[in-house]
PDB file of N, CA and C in Angstrom:
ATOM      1  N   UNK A   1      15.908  -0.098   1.708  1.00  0.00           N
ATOM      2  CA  UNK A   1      14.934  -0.797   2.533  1.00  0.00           C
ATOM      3  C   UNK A   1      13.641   0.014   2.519  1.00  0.00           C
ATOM      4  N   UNK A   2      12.416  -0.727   1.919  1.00  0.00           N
ATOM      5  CA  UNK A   2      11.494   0.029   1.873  1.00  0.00           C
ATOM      6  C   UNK A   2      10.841   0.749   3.240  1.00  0.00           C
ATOM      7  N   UNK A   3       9.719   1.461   3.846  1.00  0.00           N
ATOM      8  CA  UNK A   3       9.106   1.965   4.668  1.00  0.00           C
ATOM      9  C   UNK A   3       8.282   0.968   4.684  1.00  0.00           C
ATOM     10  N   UNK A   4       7.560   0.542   6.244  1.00  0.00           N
ATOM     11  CA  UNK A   4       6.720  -0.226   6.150  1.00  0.00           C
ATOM     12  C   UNK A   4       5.610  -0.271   5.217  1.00  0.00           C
ATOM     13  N   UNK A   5       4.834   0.899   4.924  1.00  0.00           N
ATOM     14  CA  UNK A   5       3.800   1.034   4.743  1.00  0.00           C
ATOM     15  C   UNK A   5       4.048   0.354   2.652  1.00  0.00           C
ATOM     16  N   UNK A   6       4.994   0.646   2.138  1.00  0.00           N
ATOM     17  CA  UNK A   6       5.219   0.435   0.932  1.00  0.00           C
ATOM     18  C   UNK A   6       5.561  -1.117   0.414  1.00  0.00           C
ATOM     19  N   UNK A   7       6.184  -2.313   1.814  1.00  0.00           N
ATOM     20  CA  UNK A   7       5.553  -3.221   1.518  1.00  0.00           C
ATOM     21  C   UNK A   7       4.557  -4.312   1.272  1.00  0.00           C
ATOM     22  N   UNK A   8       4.897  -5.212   0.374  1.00  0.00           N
ATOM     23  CA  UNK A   8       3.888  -6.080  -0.002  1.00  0.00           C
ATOM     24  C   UNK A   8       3.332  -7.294   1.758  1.00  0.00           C
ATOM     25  N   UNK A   9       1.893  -7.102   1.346  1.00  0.00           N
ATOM     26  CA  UNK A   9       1.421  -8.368   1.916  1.00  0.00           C
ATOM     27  C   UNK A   9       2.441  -9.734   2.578  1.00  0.00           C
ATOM     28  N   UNK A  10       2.197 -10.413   3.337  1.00  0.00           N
ATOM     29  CA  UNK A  10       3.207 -11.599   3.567  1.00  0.00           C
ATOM     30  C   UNK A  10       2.352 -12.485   2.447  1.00  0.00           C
ATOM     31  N   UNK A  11       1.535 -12.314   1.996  1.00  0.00           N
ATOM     32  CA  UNK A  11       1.179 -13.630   0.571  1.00  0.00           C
ATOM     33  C   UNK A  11       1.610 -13.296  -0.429  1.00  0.00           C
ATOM     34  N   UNK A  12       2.193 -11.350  -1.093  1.00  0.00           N
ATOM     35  CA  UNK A  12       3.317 -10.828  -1.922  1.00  0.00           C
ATOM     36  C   UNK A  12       2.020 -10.104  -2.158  1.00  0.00           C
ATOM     37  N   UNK A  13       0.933  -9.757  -2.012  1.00  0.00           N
ATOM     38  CA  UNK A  13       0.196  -8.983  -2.401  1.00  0.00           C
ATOM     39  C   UNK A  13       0.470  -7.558  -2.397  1.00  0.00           C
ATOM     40  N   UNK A  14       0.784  -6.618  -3.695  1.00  0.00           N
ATOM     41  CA  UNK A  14       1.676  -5.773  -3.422  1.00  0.00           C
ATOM     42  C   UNK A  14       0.447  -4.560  -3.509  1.00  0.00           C
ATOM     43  N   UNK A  15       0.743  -3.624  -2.680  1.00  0.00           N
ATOM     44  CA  UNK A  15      -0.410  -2.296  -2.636  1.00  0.00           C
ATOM     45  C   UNK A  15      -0.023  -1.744  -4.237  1.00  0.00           C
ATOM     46  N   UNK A  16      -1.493  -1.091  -4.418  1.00  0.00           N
ATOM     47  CA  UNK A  16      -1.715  -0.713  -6.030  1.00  0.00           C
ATOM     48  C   UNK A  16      -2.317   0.918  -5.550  1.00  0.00           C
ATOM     49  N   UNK A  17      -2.252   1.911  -6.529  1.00  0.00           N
ATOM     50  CA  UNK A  17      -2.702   3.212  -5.868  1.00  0.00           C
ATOM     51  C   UNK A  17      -4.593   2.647  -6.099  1.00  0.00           C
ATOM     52  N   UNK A  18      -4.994   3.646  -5.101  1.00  0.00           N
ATOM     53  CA  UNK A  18      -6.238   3.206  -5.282  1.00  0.00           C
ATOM     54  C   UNK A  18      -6.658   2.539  -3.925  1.00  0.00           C
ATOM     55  N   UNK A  19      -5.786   1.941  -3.814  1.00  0.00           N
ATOM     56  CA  UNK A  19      -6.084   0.592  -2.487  1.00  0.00           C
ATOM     57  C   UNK A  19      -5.148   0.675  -1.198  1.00  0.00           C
ATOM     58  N   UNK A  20      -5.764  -0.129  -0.290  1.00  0.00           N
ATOM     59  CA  UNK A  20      -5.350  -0.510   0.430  1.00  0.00           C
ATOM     60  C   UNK A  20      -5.634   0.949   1.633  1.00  0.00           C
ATOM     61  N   UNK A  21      -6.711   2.363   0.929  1.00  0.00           N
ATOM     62  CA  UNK A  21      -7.422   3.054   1.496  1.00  0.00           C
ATOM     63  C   UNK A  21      -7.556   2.497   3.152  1.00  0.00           C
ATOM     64  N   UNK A  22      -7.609   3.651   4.366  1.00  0.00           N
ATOM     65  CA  UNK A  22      -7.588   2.948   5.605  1.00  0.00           C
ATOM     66  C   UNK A  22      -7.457   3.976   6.394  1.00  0.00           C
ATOM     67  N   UNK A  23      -7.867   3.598   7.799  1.00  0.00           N
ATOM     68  CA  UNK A  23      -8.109   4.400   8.820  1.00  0.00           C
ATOM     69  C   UNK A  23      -6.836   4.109   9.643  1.00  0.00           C
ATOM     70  N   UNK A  24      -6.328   5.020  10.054  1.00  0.00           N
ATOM     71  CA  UNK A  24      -4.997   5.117  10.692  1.00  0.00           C
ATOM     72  C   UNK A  24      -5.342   5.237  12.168  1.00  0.00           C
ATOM     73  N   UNK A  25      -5.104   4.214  13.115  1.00  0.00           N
ATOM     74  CA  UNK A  25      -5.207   4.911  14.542  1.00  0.00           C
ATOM     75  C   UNK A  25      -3.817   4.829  15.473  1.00  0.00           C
ATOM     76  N   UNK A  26      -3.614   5.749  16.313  1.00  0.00           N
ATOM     77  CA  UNK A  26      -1.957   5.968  17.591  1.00  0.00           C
ATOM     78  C   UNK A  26      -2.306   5.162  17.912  1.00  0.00           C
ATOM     79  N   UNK A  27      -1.423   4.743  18.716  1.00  0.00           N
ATOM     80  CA  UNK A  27      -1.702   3.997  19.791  1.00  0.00           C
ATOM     81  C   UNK A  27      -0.231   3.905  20.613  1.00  0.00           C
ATOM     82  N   UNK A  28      -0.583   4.009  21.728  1.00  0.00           N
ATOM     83  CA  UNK A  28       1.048   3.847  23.083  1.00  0.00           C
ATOM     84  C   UNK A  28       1.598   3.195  22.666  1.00  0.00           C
ATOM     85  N   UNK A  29       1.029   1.448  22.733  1.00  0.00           N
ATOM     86  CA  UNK A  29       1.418   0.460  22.952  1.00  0.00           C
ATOM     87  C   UNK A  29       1.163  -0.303  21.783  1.00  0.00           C
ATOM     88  N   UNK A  30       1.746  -0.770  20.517  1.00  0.00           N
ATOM     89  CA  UNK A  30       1.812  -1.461  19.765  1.00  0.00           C
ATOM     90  C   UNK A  30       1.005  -3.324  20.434  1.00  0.00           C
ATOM     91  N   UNK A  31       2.504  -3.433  20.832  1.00  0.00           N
ATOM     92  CA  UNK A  31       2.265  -4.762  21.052  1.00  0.00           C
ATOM     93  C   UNK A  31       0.785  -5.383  22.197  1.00  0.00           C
ATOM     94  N   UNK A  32       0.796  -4.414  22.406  1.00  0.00           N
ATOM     95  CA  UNK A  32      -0.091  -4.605  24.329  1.00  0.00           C
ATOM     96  C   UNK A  32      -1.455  -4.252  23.221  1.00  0.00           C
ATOM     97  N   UNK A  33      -1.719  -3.382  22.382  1.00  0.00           N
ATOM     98  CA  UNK A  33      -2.828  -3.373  21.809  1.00  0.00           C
ATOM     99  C   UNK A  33      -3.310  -4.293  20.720  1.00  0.00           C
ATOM    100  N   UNK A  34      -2.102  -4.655  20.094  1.00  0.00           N
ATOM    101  CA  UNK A  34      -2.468  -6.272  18.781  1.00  0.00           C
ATOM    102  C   UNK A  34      -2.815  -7.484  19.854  1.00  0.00           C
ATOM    103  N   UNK A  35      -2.071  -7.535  20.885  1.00  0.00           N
ATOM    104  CA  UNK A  35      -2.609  -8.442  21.778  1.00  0.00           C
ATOM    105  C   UNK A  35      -3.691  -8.776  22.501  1.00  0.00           C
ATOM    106  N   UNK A  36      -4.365  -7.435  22.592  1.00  0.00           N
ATOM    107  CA  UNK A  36      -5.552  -7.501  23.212  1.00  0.00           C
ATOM    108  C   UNK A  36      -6.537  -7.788  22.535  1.00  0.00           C
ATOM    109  N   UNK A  37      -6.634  -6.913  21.030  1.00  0.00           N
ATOM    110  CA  UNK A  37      -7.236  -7.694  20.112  1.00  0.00           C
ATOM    111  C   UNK A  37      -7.368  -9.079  19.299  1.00  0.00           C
ATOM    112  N   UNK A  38      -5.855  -9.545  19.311  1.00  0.00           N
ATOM    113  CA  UNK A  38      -6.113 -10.948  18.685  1.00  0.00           C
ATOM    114  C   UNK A  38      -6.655 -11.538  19.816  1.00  0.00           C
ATOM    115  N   UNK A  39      -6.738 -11.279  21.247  1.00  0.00           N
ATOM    116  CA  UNK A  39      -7.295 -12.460  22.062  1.00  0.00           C
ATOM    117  C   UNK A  39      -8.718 -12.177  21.964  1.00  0.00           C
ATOM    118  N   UNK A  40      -9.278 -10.949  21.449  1.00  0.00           N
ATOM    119  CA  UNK A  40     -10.698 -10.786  20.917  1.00  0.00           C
ATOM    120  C   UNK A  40     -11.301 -11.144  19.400  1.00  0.00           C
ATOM    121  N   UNK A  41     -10.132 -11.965  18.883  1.00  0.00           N
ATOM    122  CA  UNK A  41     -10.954 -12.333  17.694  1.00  0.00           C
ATOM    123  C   UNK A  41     -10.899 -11.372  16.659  1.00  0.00           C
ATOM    124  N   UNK A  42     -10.227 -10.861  16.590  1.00  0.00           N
ATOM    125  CA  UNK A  42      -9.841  -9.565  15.295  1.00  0.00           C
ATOM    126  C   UNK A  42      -8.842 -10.303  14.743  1.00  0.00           C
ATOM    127  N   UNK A  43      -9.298 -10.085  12.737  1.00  0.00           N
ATOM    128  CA  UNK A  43      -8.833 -10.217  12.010  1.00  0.00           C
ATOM    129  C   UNK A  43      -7.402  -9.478  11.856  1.00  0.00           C
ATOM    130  N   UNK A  44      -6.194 -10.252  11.542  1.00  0.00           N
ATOM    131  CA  UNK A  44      -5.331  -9.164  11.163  1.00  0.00           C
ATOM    132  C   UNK A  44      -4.406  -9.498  10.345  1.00  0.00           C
ATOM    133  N   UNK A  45      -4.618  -8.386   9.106  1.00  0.00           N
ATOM    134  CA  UNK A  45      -3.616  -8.638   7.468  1.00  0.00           C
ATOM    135  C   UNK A  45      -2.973  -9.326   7.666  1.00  0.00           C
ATOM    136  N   UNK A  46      -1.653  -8.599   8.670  1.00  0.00           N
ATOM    137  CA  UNK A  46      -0.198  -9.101   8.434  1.00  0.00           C
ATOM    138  C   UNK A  46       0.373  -8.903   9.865  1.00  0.00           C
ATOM    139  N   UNK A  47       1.857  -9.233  10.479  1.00  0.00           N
ATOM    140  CA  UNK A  47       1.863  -9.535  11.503  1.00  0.00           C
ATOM    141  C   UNK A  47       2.927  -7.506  12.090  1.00  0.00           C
ATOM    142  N   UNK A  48       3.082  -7.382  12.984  1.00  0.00           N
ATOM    143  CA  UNK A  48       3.368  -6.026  13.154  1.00  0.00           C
ATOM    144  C   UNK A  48       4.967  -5.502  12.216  1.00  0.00           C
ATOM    145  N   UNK A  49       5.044  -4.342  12.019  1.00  0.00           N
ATOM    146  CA  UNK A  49       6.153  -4.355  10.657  1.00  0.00           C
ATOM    147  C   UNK A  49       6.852  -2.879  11.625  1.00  0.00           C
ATOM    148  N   UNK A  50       8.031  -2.957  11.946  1.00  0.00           N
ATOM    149  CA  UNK A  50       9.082  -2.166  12.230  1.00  0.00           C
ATOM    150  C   UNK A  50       9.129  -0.781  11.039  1.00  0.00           C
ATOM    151  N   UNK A  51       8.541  -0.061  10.772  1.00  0.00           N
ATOM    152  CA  UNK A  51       8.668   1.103   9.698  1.00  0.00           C
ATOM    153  C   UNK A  51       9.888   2.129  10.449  1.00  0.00           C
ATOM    154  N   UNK A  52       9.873   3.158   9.288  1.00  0.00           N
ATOM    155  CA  UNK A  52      11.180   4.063   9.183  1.00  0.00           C
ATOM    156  C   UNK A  52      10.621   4.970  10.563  1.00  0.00           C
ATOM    157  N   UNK A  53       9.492   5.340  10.770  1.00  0.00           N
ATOM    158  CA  UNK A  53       8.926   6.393  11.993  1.00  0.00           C
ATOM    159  C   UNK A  53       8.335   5.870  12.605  1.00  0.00           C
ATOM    160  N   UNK A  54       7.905   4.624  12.816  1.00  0.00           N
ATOM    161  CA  UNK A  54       6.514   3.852  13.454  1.00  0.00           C
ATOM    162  C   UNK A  54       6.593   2.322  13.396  1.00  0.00           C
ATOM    163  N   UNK A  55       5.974   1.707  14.244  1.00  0.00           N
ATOM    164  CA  UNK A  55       5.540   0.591  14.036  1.00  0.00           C
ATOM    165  C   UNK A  55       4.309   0.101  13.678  1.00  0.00           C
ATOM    166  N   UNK A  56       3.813  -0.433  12.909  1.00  0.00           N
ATOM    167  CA  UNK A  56       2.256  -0.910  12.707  1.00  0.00           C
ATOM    168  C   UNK A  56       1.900  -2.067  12.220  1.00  0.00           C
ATOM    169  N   UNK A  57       0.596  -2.442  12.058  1.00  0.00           N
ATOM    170  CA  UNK A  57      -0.140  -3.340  11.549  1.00  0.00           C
ATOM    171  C   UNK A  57      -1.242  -3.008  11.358  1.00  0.00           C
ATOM    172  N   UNK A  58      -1.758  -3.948  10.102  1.00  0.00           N
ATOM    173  CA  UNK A  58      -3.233  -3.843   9.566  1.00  0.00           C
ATOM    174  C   UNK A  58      -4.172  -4.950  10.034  1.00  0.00           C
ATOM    175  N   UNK A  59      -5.372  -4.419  10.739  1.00  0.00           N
ATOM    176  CA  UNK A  59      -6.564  -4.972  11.262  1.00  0.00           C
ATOM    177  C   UNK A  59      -7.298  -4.904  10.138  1.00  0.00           C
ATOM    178  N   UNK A  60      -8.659  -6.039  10.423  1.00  0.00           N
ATOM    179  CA  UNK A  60      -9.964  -5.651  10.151  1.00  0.00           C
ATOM    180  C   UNK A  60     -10.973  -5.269  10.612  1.00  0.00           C
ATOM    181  N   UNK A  61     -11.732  -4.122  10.166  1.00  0.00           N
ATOM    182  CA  UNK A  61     -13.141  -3.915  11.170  1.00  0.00           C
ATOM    183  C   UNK A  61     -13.827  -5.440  10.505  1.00  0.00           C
ATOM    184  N   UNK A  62     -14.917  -5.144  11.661  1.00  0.00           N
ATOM    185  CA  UNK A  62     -16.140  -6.165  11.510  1.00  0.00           C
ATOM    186  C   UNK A  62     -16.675  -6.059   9.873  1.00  0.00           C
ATOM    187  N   UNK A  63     -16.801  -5.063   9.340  1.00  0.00           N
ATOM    188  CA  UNK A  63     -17.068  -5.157   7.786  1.00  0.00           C
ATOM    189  C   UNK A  63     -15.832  -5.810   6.677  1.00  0.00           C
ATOM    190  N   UNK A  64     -14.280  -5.861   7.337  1.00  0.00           N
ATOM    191  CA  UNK A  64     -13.590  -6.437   6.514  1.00  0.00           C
ATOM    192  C   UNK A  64     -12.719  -5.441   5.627  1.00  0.00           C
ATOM    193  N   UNK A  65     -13.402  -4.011   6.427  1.00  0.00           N
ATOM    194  CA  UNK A  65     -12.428  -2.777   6.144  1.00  0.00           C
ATOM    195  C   UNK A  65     -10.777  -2.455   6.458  1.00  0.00           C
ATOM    196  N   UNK A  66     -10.042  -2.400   6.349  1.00  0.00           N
ATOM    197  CA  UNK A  66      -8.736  -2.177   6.923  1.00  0.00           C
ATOM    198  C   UNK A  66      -8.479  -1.693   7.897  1.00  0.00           C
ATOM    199  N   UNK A  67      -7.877  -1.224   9.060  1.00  0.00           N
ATOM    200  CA  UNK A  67      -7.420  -0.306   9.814  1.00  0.00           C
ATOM    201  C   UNK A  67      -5.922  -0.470  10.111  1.00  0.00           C
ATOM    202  N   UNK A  68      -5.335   0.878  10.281  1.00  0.00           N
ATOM    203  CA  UNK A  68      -4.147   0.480  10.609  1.00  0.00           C
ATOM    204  C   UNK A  68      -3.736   1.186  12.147  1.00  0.00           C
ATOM    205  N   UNK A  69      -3.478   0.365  13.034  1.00  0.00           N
ATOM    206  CA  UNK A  69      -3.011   0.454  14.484  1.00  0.00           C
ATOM    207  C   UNK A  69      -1.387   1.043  13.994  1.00  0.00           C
ATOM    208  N   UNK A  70      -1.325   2.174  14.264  1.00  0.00           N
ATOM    209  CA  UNK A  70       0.890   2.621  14.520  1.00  0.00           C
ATOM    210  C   UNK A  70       1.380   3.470  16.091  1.00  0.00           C
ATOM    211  N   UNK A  71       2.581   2.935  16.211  1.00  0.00           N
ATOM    212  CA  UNK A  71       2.885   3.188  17.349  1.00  0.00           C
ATOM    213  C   UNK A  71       4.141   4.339  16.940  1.00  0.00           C
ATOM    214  N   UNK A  72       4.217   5.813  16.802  1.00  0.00           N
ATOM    215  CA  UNK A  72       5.136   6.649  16.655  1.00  0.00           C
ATOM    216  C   UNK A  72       6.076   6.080  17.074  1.00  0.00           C
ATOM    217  N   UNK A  73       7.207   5.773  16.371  1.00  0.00           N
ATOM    218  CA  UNK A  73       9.021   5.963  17.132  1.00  0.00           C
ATOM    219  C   UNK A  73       9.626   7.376  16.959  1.00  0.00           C
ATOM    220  N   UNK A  74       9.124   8.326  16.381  1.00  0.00           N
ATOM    221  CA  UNK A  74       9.640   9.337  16.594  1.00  0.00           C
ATOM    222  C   UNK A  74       8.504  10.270  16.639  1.00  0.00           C
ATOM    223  N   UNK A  75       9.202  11.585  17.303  1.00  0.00           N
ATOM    224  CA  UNK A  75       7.941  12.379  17.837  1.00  0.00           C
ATOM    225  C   UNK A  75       7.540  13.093  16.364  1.00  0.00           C
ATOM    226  N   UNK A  76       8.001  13.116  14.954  1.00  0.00           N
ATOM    227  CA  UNK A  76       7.495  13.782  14.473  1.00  0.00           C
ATOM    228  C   UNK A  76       6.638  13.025  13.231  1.00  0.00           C
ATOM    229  N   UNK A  77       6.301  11.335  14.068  1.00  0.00           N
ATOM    230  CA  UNK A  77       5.405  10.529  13.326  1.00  0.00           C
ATOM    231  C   UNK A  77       4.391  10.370  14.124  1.00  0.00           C
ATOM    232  N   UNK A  78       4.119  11.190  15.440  1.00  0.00           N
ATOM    233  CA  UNK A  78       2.560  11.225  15.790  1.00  0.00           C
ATOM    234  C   UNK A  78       1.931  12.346  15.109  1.00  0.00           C
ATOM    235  N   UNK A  79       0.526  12.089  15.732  1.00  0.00           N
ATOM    236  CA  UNK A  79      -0.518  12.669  14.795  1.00  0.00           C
ATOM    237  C   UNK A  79      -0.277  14.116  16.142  1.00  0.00           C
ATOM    238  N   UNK A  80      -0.326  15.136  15.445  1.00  0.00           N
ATOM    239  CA  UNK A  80      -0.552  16.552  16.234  1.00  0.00           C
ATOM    240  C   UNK A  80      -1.809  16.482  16.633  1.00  0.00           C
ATOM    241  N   UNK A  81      -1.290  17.036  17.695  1.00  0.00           N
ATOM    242  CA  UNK A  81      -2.714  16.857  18.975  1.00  0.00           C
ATOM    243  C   UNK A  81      -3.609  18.013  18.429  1.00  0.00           C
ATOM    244  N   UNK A  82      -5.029  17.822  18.778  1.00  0.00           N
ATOM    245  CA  UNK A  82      -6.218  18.687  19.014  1.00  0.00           C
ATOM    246  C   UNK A  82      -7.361  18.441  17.696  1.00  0.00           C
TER     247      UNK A  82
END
């Protein structure tokens, strides 16, 4: 079973090296934060994906850049503090 991050798109669009480049942000709350944004009108890839350490999904900034929102499931898939 792949890791989230290694599957394809829900249209099969499969990541190529090179791509799919992106800004990674924590976040507490997965769900409570995709929610707040789709009710603001944010673009988003694909719908939230259960990974091996994390949960996430890919946004768009206003330019159409990627971002990816993840919620650690384990403590040694957050980002170290400072």
């Amino acid at each position: 079973h792949p890791g989230g991050g290694s599957r394809p798109m829900p249209d099969g669009t499969a990541q190529r090296p090179g791509g799919w480049n992106r800004f990674m942000l924590q976040v507490e709350d997965l769900a409570a934060a995709a929610g707040e944004l789709r009710a603001a009108g944010v673009t988003f890839r694909n719908e939230i994906v259960d990974g091996i350490g994390a949960r996430q999904v890919m946004i768009e900034d206003p330019s159409g850049n990627p971002v990816e929102l993840f919620e650690p499931l384990r403590a040694e898939a957050r980002l170290a503090p400072g």
